[in-house]
PDB file of N, CA and C in Angstrom:
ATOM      1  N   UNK A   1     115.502  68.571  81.552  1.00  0.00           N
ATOM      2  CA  UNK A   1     116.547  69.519  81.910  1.00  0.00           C
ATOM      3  C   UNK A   1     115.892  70.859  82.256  1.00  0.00           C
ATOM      4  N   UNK A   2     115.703  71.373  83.557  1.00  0.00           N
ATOM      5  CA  UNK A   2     115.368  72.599  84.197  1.00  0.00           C
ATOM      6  C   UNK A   2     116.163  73.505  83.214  1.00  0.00           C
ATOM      7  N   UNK A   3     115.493  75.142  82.969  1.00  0.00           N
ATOM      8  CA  UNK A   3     116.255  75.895  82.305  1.00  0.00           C
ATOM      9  C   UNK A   3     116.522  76.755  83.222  1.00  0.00           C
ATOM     10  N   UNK A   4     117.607  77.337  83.121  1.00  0.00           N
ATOM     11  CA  UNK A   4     118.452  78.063  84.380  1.00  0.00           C
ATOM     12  C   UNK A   4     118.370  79.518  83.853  1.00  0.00           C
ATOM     13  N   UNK A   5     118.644  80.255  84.995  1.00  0.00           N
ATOM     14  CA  UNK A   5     118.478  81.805  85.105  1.00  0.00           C
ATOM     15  C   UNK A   5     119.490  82.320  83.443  1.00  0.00           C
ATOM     16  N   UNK A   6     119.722  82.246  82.803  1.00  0.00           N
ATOM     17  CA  UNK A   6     120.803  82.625  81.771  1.00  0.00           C
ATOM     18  C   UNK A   6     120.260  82.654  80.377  1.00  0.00           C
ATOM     19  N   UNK A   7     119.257  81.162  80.698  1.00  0.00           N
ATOM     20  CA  UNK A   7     118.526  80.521  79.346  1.00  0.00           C
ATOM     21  C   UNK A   7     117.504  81.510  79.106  1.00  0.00           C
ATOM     22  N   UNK A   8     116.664  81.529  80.662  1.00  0.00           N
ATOM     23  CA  UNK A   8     115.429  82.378  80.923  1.00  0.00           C
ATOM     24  C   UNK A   8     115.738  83.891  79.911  1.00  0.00           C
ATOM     25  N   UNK A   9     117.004  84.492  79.949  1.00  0.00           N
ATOM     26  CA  UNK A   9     117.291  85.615  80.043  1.00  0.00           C
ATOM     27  C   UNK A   9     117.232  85.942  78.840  1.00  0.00           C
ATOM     28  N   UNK A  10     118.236  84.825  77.882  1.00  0.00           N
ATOM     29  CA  UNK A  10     118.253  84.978  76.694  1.00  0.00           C
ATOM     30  C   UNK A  10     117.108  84.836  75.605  1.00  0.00           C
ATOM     31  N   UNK A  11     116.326  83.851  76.398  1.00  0.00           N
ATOM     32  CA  UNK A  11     114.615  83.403  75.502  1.00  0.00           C
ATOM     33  C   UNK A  11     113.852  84.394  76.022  1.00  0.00           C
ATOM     34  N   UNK A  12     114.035  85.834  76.692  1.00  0.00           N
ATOM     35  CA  UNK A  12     113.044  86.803  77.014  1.00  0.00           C
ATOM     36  C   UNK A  12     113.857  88.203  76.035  1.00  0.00           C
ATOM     37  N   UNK A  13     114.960  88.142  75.876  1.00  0.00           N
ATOM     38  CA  UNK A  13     115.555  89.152  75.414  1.00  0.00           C
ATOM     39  C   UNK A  13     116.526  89.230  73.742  1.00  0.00           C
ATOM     40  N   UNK A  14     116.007  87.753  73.569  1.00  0.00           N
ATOM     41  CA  UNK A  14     117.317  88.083  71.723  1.00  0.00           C
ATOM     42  C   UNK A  14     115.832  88.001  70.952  1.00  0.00           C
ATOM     43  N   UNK A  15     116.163  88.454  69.926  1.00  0.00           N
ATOM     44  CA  UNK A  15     114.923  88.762  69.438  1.00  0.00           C
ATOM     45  C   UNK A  15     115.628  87.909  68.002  1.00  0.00           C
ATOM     46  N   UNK A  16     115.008  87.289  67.085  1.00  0.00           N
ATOM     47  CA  UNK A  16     115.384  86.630  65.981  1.00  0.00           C
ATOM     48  C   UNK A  16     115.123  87.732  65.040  1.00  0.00           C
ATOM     49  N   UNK A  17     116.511  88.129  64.277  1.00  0.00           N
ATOM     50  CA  UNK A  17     116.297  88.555  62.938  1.00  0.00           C
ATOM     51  C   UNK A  17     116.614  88.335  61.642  1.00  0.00           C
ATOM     52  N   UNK A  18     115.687  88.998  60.782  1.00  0.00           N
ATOM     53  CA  UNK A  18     116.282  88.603  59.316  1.00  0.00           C
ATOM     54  C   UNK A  18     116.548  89.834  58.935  1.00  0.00           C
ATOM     55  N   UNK A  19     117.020  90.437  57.629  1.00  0.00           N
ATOM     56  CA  UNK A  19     117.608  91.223  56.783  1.00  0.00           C
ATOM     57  C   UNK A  19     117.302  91.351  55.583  1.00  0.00           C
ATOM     58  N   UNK A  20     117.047  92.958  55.120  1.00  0.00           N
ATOM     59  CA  UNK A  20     116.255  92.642  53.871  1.00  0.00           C
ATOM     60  C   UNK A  20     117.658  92.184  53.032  1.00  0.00           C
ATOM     61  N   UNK A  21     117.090  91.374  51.953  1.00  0.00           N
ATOM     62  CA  UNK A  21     117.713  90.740  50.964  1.00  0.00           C
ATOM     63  C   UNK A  21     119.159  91.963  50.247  1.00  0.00           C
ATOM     64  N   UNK A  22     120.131  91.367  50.257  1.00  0.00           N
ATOM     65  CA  UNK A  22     121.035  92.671  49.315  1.00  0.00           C
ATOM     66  C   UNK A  22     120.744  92.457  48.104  1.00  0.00           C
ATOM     67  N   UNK A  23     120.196  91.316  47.046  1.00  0.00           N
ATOM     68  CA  UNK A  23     119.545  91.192  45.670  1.00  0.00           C
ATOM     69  C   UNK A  23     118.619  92.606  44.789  1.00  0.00           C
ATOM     70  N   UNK A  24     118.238  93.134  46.125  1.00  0.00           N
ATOM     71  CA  UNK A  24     117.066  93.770  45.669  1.00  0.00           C
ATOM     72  C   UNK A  24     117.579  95.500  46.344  1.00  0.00           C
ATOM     73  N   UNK A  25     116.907  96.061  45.124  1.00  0.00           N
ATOM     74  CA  UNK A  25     117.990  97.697  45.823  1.00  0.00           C
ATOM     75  C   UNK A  25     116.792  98.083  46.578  1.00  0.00           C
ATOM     76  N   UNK A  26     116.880  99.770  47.268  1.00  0.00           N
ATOM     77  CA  UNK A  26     115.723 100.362  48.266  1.00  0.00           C
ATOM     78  C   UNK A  26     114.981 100.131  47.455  1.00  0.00           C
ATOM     79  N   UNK A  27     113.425  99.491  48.342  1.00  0.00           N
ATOM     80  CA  UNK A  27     112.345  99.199  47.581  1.00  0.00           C
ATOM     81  C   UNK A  27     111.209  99.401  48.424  1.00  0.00           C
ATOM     82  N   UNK A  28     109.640 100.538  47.815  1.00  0.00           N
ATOM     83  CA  UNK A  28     109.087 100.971  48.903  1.00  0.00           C
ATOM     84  C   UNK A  28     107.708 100.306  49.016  1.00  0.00           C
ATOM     85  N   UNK A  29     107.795 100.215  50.268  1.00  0.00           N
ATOM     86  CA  UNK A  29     106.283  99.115  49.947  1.00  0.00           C
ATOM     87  C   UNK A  29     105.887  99.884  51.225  1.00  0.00           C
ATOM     88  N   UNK A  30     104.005  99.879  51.181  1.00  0.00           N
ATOM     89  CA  UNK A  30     103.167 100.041  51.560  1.00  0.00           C
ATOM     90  C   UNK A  30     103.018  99.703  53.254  1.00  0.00           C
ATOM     91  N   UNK A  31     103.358 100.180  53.889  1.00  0.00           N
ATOM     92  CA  UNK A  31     103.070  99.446  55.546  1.00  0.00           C
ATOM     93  C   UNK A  31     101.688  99.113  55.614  1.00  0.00           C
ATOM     94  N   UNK A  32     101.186  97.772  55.930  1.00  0.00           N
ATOM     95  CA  UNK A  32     100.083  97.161  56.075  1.00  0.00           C
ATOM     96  C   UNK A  32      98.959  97.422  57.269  1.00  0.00           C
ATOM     97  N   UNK A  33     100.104  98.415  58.395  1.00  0.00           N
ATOM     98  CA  UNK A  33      99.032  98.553  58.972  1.00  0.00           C
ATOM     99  C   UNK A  33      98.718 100.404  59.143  1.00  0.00           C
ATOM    100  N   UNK A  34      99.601 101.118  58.257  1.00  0.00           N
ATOM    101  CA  UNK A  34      99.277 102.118  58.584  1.00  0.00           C
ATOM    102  C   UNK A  34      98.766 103.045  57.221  1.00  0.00           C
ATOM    103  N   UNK A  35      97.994 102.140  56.668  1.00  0.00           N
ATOM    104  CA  UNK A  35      97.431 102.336  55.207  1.00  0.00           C
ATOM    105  C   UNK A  35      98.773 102.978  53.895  1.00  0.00           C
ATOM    106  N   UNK A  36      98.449 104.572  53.968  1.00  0.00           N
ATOM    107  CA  UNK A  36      98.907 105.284  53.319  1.00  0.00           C
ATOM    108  C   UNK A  36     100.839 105.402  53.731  1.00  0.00           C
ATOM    109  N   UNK A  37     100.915 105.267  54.699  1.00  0.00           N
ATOM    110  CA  UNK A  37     102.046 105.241  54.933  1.00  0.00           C
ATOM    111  C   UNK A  37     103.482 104.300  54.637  1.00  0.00           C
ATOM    112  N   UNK A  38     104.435 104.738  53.637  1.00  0.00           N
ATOM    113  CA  UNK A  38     105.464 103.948  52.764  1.00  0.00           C
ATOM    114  C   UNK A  38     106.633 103.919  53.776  1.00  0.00           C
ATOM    115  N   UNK A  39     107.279 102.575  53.282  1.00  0.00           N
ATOM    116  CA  UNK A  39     108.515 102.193  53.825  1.00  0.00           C
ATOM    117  C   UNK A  39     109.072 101.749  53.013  1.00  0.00           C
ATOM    118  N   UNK A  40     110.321 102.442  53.225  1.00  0.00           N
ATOM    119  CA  UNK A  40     111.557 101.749  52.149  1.00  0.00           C
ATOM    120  C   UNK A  40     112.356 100.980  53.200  1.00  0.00           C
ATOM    121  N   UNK A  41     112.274  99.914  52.234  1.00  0.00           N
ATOM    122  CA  UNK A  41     113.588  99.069  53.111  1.00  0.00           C
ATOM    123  C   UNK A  41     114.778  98.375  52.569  1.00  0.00           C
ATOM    124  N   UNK A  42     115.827  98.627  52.662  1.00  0.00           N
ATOM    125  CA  UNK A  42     117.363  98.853  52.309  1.00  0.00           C
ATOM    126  C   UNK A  42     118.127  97.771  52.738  1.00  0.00           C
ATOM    127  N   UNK A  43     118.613  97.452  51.563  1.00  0.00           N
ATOM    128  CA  UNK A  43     119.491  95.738  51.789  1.00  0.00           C
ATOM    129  C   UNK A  43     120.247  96.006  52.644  1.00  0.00           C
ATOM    130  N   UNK A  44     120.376  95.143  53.767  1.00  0.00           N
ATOM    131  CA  UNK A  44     120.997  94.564  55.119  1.00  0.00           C
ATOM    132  C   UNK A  44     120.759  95.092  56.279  1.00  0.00           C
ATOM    133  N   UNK A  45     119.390  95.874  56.140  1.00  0.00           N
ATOM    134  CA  UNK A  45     118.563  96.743  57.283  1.00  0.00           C
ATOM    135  C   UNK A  45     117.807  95.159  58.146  1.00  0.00           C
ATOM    136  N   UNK A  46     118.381  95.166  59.549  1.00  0.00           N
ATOM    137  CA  UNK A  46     117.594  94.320  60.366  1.00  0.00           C
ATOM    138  C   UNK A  46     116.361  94.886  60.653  1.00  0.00           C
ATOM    139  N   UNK A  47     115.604  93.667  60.820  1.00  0.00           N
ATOM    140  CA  UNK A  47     114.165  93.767  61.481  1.00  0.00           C
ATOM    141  C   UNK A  47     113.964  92.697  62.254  1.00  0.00           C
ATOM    142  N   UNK A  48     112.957  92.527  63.368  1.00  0.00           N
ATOM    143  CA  UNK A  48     112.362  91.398  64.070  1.00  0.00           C
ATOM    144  C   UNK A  48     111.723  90.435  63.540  1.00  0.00           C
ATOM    145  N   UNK A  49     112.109  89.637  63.335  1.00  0.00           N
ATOM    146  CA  UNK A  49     111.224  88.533  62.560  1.00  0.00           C
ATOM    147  C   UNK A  49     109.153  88.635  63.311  1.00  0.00           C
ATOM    148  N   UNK A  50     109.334  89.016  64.027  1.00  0.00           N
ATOM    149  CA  UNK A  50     107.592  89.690  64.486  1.00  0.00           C
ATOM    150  C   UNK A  50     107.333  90.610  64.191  1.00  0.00           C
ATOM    151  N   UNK A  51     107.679  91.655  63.147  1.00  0.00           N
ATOM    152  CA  UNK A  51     107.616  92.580  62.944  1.00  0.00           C
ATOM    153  C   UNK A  51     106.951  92.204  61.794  1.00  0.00           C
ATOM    154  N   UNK A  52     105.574  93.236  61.478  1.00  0.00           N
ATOM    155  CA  UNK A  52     104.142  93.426  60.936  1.00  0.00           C
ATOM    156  C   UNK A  52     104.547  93.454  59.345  1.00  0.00           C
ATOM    157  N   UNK A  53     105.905  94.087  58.992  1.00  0.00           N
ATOM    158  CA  UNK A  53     106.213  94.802  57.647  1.00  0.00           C
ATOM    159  C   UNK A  53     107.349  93.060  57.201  1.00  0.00           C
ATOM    160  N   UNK A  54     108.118  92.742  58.185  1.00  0.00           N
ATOM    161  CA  UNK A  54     108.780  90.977  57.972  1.00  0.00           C
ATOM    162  C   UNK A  54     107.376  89.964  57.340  1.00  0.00           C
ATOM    163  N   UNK A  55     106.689  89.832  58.205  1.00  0.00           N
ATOM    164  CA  UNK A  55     105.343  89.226  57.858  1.00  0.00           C
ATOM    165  C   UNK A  55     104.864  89.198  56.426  1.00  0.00           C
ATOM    166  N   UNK A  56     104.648  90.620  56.230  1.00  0.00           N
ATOM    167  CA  UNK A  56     103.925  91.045  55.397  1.00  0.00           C
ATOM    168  C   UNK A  56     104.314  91.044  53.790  1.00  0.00           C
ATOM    169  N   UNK A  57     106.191  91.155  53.988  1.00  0.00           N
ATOM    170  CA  UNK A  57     106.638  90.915  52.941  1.00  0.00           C
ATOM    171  C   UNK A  57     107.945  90.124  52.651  1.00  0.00           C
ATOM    172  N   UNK A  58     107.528  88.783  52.860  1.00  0.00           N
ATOM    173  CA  UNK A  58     108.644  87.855  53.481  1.00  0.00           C
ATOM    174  C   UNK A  58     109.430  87.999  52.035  1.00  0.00           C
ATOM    175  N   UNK A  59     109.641  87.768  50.708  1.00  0.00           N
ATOM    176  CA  UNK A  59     110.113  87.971  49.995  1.00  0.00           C
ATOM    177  C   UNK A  59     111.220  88.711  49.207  1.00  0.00           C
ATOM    178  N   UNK A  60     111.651  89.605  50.349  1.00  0.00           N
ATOM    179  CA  UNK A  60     112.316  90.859  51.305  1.00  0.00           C
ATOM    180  C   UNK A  60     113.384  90.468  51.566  1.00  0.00           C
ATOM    181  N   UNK A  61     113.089  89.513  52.582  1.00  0.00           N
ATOM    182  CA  UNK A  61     113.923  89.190  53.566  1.00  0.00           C
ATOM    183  C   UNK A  61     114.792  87.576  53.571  1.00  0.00           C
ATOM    184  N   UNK A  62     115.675  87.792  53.933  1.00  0.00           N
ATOM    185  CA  UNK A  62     116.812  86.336  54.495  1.00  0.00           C
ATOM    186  C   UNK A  62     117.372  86.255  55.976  1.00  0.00           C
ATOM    187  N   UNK A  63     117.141  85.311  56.241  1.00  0.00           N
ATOM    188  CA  UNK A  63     117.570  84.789  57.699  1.00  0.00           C
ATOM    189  C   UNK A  63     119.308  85.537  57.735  1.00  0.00           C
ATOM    190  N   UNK A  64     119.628  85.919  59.091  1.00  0.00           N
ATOM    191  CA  UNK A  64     120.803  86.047  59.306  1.00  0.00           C
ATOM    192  C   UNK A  64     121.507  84.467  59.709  1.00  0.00           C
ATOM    193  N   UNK A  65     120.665  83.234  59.865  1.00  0.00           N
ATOM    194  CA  UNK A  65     121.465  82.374  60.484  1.00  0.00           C
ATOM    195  C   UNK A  65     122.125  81.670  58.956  1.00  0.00           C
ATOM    196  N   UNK A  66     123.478  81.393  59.685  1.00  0.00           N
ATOM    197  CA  UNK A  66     124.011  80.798  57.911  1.00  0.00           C
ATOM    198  C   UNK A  66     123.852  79.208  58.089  1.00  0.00           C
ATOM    199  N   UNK A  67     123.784  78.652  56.969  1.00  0.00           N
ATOM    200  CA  UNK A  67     123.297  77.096  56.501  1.00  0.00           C
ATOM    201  C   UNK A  67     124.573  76.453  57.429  1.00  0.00           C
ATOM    202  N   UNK A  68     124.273  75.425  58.108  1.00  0.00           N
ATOM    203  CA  UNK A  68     125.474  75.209  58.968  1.00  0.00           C
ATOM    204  C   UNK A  68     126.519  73.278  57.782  1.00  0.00           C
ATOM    205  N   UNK A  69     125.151  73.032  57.099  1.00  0.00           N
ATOM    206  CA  UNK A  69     125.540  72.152  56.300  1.00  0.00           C
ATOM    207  C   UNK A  69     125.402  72.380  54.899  1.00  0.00           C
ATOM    208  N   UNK A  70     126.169  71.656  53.734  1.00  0.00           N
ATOM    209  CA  UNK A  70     126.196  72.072  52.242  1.00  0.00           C
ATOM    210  C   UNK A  70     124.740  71.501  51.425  1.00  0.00           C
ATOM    211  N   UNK A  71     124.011  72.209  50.689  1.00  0.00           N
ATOM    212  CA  UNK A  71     123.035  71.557  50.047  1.00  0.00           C
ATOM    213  C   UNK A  71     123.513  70.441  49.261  1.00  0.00           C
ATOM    214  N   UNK A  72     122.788  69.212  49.005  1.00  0.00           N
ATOM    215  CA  UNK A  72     123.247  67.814  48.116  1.00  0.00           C
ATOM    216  C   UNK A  72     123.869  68.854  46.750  1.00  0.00           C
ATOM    217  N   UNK A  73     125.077  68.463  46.960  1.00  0.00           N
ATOM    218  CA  UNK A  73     125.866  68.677  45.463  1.00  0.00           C
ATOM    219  C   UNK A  73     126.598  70.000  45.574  1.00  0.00           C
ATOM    220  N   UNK A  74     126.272  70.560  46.702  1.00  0.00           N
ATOM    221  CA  UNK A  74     127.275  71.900  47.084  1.00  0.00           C
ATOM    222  C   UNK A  74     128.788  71.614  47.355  1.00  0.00           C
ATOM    223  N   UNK A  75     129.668  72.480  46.515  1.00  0.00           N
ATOM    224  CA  UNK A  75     130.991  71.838  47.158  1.00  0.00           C
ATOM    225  C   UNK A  75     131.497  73.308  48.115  1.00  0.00           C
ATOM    226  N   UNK A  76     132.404  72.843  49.590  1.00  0.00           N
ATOM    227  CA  UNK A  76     132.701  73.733  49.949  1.00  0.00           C
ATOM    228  C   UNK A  76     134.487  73.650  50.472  1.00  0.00           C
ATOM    229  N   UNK A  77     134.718  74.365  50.697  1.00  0.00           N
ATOM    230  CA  UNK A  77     136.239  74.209  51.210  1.00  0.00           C
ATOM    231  C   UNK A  77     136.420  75.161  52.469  1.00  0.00           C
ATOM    232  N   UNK A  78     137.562  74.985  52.508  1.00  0.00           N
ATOM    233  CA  UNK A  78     138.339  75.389  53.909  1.00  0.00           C
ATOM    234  C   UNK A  78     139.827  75.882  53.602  1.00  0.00           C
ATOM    235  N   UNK A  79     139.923  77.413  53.825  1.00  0.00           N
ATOM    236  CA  UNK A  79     141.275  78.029  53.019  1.00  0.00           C
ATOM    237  C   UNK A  79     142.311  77.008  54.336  1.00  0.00           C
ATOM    238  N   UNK A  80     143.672  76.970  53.640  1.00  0.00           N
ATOM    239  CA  UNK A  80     144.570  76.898  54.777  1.00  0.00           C
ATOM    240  C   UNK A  80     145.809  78.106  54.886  1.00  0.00           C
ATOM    241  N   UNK A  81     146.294  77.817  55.801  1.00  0.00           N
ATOM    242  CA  UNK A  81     147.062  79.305  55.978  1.00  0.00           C
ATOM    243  C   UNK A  81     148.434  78.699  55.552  1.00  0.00           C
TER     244      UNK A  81
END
């Protein structure tokens, strides 16, 4: 399947992100590449998943994509109106 002008567009321009964790309050860690220099990063602050400080402190962070199926033994429902 050829990928068409739209696909091209979107695989050059969405960038995948995660979010630091809301578990964990502002917490300042060390930027890895600019020695001395601190970053706080604040539950539900996006970043690029290529981003040097994501990398560096994956433990941080959670995917924005949500689980599309239930883990074995998860129960879930569906409100009705």
């Amino acid at each position: 399947m050829a990928a068409g002008p739209y696909s091209l567009y979107l695989k050059e321009n969405l960038m995948a992100t995660v979010r630091v964790r809301s578990d964990i309050g502002p917490v300042s860690v060390e930027h890895p590449e600019a020695g001395e220099l601190r970053i706080t990063l604040k539950p539900g602050t996006a970043y690029d998943t290529t981003d040097v400080i994501v990398r560096t402190y994956k433990w941080a962070f959670e995917s924005d994509v949500e689980q599309a199926t239930g883990t074995p033994g998860e129960k879930r429902s569906v409100r009705t109106r």
